[in-house]
C-alpha atoms as a PDB file:
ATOM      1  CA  UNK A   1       7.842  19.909   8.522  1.00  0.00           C
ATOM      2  CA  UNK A   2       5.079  22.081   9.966  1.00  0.00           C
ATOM      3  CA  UNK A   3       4.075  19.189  12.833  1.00  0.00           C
ATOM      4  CA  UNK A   4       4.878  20.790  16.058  1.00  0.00           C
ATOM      5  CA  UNK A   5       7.664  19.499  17.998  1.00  0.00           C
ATOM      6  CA  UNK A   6       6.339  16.174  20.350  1.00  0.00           C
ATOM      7  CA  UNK A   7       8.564  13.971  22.310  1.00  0.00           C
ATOM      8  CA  UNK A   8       6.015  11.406  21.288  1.00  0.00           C
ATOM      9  CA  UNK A   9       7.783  11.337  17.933  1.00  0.00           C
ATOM     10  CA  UNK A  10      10.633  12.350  15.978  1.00  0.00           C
ATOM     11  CA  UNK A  11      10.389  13.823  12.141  1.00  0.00           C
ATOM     12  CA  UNK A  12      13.020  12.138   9.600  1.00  0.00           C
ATOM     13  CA  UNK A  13      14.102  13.750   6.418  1.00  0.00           C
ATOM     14  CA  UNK A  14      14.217  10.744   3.310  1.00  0.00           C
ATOM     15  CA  UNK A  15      15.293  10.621  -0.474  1.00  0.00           C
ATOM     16  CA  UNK A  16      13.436  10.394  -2.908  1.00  0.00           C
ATOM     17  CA  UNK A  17      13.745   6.905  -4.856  1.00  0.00           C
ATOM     18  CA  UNK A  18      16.168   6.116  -7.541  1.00  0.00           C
ATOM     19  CA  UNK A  19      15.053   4.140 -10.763  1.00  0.00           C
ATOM     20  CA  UNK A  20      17.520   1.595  -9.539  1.00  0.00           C
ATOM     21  CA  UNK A  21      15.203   1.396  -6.588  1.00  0.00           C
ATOM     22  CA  UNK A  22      12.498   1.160  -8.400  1.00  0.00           C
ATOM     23  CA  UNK A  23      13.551  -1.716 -10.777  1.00  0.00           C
ATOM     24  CA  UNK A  24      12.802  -3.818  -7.326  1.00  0.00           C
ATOM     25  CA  UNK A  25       9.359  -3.143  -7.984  1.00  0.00           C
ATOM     26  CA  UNK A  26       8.517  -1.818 -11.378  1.00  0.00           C
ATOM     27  CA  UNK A  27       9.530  -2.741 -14.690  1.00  0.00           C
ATOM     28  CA  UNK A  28      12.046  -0.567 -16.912  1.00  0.00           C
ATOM     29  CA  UNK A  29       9.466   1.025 -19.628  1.00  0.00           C
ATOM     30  CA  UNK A  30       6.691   1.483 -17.069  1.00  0.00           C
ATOM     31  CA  UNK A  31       9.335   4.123 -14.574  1.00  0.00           C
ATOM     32  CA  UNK A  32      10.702   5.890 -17.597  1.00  0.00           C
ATOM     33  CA  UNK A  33       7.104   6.682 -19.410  1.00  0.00           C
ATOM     34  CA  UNK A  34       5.479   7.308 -16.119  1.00  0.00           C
ATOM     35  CA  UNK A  35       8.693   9.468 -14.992  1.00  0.00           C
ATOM     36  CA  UNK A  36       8.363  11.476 -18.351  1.00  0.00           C
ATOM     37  CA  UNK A  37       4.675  11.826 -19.251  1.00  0.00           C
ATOM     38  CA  UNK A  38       4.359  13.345 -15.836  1.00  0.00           C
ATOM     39  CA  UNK A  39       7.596  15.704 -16.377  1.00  0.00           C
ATOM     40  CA  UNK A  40       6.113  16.751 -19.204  1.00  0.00           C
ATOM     41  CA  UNK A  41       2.594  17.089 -17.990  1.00  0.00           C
ATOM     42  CA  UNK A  42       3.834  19.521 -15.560  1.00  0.00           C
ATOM     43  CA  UNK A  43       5.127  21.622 -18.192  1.00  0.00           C
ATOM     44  CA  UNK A  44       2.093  21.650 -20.308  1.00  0.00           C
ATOM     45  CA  UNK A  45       3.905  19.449 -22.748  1.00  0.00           C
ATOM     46  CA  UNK A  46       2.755  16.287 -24.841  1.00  0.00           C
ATOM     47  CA  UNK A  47       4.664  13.025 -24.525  1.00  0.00           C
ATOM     48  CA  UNK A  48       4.984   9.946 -26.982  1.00  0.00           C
ATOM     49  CA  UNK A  49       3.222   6.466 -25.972  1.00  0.00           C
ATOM     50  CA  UNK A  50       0.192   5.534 -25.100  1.00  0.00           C
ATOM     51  CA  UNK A  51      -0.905   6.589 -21.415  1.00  0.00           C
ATOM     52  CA  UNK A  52      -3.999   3.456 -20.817  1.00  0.00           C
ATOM     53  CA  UNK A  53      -1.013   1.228 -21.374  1.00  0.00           C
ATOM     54  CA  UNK A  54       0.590   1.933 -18.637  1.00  0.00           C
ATOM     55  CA  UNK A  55      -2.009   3.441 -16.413  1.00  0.00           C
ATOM     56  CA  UNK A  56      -5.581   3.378 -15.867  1.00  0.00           C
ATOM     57  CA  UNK A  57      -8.193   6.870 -17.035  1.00  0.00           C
ATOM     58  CA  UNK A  58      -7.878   7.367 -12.814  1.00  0.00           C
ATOM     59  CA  UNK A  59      -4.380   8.737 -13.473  1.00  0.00           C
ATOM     60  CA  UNK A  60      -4.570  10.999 -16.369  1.00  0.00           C
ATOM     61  CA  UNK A  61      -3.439  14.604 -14.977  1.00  0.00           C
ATOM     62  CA  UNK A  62      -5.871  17.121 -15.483  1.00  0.00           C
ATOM     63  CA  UNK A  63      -3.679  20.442 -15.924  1.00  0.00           C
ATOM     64  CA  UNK A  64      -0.416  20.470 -14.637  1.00  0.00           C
ATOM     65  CA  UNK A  65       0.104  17.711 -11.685  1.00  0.00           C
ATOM     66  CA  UNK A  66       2.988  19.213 -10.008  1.00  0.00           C
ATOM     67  CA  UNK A  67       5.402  17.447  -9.031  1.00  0.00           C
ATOM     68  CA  UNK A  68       3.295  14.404  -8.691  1.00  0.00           C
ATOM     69  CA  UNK A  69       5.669  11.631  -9.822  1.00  0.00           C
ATOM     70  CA  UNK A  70       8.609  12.968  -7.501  1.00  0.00           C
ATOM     71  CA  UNK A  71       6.475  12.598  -4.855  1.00  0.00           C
ATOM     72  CA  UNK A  72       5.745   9.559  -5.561  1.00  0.00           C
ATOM     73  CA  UNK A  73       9.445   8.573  -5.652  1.00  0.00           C
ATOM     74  CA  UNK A  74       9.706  10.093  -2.552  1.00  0.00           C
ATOM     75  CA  UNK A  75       6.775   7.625  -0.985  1.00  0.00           C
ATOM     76  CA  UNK A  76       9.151   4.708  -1.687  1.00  0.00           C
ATOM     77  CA  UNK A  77      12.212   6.343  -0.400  1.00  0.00           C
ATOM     78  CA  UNK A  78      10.324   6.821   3.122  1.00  0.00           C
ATOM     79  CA  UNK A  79       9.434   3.378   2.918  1.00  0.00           C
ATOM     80  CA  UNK A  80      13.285   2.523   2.174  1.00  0.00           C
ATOM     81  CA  UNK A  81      14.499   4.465   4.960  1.00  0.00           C
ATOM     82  CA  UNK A  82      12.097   3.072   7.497  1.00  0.00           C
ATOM     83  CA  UNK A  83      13.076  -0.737   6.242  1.00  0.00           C
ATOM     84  CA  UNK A  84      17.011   0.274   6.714  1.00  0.00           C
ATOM     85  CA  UNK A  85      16.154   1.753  10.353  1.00  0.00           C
ATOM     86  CA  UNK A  86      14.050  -0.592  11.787  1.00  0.00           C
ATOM     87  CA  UNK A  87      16.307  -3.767  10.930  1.00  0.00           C
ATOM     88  CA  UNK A  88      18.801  -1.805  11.958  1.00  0.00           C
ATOM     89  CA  UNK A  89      17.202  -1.504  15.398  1.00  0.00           C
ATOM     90  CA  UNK A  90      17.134   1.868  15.672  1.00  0.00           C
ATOM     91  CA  UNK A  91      13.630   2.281  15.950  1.00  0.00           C
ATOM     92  CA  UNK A  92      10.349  -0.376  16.127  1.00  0.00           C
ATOM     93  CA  UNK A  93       7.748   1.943  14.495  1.00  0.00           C
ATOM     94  CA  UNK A  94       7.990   4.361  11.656  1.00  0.00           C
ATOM     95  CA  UNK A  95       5.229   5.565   9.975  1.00  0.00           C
ATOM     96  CA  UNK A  96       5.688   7.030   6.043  1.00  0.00           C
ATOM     97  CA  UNK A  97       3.555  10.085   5.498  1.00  0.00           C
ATOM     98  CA  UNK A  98       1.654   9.904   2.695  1.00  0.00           C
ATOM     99  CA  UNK A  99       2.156   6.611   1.313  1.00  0.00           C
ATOM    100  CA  UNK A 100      -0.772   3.841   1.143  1.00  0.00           C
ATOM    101  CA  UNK A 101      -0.107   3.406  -2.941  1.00  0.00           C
ATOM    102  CA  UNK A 102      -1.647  -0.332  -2.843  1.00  0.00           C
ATOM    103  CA  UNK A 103      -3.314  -0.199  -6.510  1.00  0.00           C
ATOM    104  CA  UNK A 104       0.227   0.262  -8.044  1.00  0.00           C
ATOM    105  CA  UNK A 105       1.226  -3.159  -9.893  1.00  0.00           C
ATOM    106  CA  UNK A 106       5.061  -3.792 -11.634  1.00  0.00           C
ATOM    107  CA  UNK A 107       3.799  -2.194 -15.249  1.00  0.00           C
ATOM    108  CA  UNK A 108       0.887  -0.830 -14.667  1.00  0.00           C
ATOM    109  CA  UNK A 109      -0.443   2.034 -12.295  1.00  0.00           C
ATOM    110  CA  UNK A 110      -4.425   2.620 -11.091  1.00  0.00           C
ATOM    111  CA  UNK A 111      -6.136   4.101  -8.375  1.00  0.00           C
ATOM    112  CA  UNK A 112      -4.109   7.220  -8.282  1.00  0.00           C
ATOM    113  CA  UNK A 113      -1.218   5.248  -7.302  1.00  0.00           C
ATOM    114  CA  UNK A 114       1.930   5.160  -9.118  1.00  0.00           C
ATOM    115  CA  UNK A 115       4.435   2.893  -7.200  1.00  0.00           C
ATOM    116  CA  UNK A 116       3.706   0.665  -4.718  1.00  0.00           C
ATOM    117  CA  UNK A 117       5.046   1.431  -1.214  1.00  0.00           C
ATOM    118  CA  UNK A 118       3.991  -1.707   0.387  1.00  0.00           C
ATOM    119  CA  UNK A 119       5.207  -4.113  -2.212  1.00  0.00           C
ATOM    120  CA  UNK A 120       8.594  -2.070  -2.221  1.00  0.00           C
ATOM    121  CA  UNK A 121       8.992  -2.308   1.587  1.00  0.00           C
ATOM    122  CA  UNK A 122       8.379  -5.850   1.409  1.00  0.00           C
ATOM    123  CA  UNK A 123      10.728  -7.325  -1.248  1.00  0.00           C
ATOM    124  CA  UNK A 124      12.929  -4.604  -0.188  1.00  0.00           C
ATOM    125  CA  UNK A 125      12.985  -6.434   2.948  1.00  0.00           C
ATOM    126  CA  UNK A 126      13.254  -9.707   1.494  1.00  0.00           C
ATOM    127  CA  UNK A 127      16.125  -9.380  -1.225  1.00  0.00           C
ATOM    128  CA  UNK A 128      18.673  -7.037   1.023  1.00  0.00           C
ATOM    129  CA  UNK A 129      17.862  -7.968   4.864  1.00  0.00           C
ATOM    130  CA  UNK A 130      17.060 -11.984   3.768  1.00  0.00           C
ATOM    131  CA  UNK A 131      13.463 -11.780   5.991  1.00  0.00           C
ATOM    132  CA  UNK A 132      11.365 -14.855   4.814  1.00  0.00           C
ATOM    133  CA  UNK A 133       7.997 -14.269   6.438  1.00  0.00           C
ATOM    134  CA  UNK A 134       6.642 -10.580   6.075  1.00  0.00           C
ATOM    135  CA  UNK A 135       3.282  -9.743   7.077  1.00  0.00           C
ATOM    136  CA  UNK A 136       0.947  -7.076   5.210  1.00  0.00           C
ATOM    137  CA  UNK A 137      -1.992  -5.816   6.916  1.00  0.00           C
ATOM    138  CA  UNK A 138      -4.276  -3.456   5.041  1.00  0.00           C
ATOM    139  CA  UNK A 139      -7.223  -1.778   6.108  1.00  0.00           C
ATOM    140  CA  UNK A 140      -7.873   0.624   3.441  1.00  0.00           C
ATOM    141  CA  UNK A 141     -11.522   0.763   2.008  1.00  0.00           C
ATOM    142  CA  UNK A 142     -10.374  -0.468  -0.732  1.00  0.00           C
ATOM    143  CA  UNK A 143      -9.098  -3.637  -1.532  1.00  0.00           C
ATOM    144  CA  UNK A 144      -5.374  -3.697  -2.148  1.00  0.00           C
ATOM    145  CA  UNK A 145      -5.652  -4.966  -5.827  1.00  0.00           C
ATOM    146  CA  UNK A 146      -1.500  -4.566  -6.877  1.00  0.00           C
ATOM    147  CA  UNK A 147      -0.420  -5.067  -3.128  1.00  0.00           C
ATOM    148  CA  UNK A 148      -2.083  -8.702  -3.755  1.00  0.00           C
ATOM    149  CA  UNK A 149      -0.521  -9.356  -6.916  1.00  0.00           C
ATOM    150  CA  UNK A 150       2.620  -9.220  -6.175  1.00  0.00           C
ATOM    151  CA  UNK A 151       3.008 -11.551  -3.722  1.00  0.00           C
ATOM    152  CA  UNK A 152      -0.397 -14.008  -4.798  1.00  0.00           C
ATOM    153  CA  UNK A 153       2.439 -16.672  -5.254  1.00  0.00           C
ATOM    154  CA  UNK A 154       5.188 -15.715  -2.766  1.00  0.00           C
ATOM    155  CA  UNK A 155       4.624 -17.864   0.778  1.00  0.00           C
ATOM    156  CA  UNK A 156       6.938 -15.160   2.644  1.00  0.00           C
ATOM    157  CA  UNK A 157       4.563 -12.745   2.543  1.00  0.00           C
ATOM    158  CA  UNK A 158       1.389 -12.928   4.509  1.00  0.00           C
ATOM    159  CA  UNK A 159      -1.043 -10.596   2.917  1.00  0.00           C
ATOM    160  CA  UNK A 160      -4.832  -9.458   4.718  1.00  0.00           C
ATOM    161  CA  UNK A 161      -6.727  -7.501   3.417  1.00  0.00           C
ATOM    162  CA  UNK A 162      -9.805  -6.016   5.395  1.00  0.00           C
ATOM    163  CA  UNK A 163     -12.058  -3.984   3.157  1.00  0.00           C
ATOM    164  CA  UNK A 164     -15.934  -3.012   1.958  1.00  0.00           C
ATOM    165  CA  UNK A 165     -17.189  -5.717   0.119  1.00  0.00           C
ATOM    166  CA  UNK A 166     -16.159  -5.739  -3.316  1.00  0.00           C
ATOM    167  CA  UNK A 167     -19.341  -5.742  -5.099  1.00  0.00           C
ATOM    168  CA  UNK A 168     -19.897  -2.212  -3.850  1.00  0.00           C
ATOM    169  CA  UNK A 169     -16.321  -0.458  -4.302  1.00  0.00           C
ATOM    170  CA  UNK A 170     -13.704   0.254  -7.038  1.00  0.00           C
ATOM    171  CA  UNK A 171     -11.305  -1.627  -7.122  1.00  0.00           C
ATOM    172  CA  UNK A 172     -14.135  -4.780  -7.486  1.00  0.00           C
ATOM    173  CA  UNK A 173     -12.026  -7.734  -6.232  1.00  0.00           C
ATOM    174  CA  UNK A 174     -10.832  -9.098  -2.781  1.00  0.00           C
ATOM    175  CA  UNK A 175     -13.348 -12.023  -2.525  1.00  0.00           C
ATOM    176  CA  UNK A 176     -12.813 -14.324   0.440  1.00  0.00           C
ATOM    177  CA  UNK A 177     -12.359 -16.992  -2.438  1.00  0.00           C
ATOM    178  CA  UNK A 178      -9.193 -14.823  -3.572  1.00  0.00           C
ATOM    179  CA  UNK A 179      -6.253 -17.100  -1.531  1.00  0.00           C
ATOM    180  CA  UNK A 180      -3.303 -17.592  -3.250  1.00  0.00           C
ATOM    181  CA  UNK A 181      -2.181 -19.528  -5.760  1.00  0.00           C
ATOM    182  CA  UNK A 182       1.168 -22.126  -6.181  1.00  0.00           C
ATOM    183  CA  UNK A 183       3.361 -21.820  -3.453  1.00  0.00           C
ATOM    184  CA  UNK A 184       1.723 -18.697  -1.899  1.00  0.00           C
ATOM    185  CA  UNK A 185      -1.949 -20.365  -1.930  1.00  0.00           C
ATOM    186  CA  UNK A 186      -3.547 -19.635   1.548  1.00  0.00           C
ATOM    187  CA  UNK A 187      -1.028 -16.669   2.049  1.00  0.00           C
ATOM    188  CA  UNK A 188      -3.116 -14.262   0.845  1.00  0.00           C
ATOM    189  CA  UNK A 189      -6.518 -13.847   3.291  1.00  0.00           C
ATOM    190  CA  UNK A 190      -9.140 -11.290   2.017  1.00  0.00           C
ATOM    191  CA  UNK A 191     -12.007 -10.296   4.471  1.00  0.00           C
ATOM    192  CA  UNK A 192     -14.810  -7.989   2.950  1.00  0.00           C
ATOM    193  CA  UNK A 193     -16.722  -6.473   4.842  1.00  0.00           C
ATOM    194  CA  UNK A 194     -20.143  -5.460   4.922  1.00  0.00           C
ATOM    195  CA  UNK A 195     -21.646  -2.375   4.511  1.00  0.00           C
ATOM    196  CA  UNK A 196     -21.608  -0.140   7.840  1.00  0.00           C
ATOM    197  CA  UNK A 197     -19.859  -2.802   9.686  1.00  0.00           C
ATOM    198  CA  UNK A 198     -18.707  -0.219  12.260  1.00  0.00           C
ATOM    199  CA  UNK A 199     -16.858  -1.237  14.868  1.00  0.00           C
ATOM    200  CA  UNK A 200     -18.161  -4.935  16.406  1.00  0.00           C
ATOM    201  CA  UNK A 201     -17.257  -6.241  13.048  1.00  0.00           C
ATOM    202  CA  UNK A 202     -13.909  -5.185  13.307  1.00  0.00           C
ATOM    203  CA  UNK A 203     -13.209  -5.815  16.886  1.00  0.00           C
ATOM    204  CA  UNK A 204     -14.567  -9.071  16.109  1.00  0.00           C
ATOM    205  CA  UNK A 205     -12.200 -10.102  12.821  1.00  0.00           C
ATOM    206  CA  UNK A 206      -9.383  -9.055  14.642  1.00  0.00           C
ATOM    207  CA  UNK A 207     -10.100 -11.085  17.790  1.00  0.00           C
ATOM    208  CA  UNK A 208     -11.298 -14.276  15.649  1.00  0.00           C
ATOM    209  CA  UNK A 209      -9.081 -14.305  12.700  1.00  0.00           C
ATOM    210  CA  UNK A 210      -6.276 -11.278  11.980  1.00  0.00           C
ATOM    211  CA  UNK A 211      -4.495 -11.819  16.207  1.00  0.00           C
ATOM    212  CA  UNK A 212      -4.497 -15.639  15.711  1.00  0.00           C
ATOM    213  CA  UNK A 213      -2.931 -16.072  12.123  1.00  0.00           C
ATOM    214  CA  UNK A 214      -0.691 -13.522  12.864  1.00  0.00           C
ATOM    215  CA  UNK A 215       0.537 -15.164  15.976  1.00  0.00           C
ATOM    216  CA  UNK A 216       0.557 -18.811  13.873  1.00  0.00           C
ATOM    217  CA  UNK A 217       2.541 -16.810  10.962  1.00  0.00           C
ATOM    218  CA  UNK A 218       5.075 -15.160  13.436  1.00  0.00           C
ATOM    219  CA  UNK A 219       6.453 -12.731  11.172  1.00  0.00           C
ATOM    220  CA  UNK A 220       9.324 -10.689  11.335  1.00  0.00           C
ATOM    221  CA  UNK A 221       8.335  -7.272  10.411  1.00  0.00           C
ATOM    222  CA  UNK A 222       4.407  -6.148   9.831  1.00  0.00           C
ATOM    223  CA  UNK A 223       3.588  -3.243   7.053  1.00  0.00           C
ATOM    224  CA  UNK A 224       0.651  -1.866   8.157  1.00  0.00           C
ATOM    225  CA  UNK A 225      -1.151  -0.103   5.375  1.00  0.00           C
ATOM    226  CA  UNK A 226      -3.815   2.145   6.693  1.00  0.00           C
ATOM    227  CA  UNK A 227      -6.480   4.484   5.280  1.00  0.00           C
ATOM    228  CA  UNK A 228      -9.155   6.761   6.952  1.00  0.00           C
ATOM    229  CA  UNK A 229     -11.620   5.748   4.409  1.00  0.00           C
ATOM    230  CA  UNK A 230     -13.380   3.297   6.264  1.00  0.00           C
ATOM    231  CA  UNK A 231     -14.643   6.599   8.324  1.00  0.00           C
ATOM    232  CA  UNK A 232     -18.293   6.882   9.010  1.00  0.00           C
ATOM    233  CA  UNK A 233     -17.998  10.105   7.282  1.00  0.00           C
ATOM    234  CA  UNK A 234     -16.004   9.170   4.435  1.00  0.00           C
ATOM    235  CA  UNK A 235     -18.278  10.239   1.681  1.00  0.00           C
ATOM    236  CA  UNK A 236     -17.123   7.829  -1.127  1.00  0.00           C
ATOM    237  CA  UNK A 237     -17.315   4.324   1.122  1.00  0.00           C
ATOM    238  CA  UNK A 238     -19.614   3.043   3.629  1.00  0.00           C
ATOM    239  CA  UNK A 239     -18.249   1.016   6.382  1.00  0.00           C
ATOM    240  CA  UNK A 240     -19.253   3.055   9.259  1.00  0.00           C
ATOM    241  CA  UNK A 241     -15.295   3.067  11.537  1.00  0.00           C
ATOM    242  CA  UNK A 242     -15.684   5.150  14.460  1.00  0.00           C
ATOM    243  CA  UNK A 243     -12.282   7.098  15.984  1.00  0.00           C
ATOM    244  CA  UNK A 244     -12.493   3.855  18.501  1.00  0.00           C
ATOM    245  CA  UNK A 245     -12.236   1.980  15.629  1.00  0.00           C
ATOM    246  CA  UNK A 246      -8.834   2.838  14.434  1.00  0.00           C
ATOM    247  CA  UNK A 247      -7.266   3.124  17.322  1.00  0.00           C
ATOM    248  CA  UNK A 248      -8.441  -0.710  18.438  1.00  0.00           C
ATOM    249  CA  UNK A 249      -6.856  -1.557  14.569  1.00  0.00           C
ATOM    250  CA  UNK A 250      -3.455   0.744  15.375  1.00  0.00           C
END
C-alpha cells in the first residue's frame, strides 16, 4: 500500500486463506497446530504437540512472531485471487507480493515456509478451472524441495527448477537425476547450477533447455516462482546473477 501510484501496474487488495482453502494443500492436523502454536507464540503462550513434527528447527519463533501465520494465509489468498483473475481473463500477469513459500510440503513446513503458494496455485488451478498441463518455473537459490513433491507423480504439472548446486546449499536435493517418478517421471527437470554461474549460464539454459520444453509442453498457465537470491551480492548463496540477469529470466 505504500508503492506509489504507476500506470505500469495496478495494486489489488486479497483475503487471507480459509482452512477450507488450505485443505487443497495441507493436511487437517498440520493447519490447526501450525495455526495455533503460532497464535499462541504471539502471545507468549505455550501450546500442546510437538513442534519438529510438524516443522523443521528453521521455523521455531524466537519471541513473539507477529502475525506470522496470517500472513502466511494471506500468501495463498493472493495466489487464489490471481488464479480466479487470470482465467477469468481479466488480466495475463499478476504478481503475489511476498510469496515464494516452495519448502512448504502437505504436513510438514521447512525453510521458513509455512504453506506452499506454488503448489496451491497449481492444484488450485487444476481441481476448480480443469487445466491439465501447468508449468512451474523456479529460480530461487534454493531448490524447491515441497514445490517438487507435490507434483513428483502428477504429469500435469511441469516442474523446473534452476538452482545452486545442491551439494553446496540447504535444502541439499534437486539433482539432475531427480525426474519424476510413475506417471509424472520426466515432468519434473532439475538444473543445478554451478557456483558463480552468472549470467552466460543462465542465458544459456534458457536458450538450450527451459524455451524449448516449454514450447514442447505448451502449458496453459506458467507460475513463476522467483527469488533475488541468486544475486551476486546475496550473502548466503553464490551464483553470481547480475540485474541483466533477472530481467533476461522475467
Amino acid at each position: 500500500e505504500n508503492l506509489p501510484e504507476d500506470d505500469n501496474y495496478k495494486l489489488i487488495s486479497a483475503e487471507p486463506a480459509t482452512d477450507e482453502d488450505l485443505l487443497l494443500i495441507c493436511s487437517k492436523d498440520y493447519i490447526d497446530f501450525t495455526r495455533g502454536y503460532f497464535k499462541a507464540a504471539n502471545l507468549g503462550l505455550s501450546y500442546p504437540g510437538g513442534f519438529s513434527q510438524y516443522h523443521s528447527g528453521d521455523n521455531l519463533p524466537i519471541g513473539k512472531p507477529g502475525k506470522l501465520e496470517e500472513a502466511a494465509r494471506l500468501m495463498i489468498g493472493q495466489a487464489k485471487l490471481a488464479a480466479d483473475l487470470i482465467q477469468a481473463g481479466e488480466y495475463e500477469n499478476l504478481v503475489c507480493i511476498g510469496g515464494n513459500m516452495h519448502h512448504a510440503k502437505p504436513s510438514y513446513g521447512e525453510g521458513f515456509c509455512l504453506y506452499n503458494d506454488n503448489a496451491f496455485v497449481a492444484k488450485y488451478l487444476m481441481s476448480n478451472y480443469g487445466l491439465e498441463r501447468i508449468l512451474i518455473l523456479d529460480t530461487d537459490a534454493h531448490d524447491g524441495n515441497g514445490t517438487c513433491e507435490y507434483f513428483y507423480n502428477d504429469p500435469r504439472v511441469l516442474f523446473i527448477d534452476l538452482h545452486q548446486d545442491p551439494r553446496t546449499l540447504y535444502p541439499g536435493t534437486g539433482f539432475a537425476q531427480q525426474i519424476g517418478e510413475g506417471k509424472g517421471k520426466g515432468y519434473t527437470i532439475n538444473i543445478p547450477m554451478p557456483l558463480y554461474a552468472g549470467y552466460d549460464s543462465y542465458r544459456l539454459v534458457f536458450d538450450k533447455v527451459v524455451q524449448l520444453i516449454t514450447e514442447e509442453f505448451k502449458p496453459q498457465v506458467i507460475i513463476r516462482n522467483g527469488g533475488s537470491d541468486p544475486h551476486f551480492a546475496d550473502g548466503l548463496t553464490n551464483l553470481g546473477l547480475p540485474i541483466e540477469g533477472f530481467r533476461m529470466i522475467g
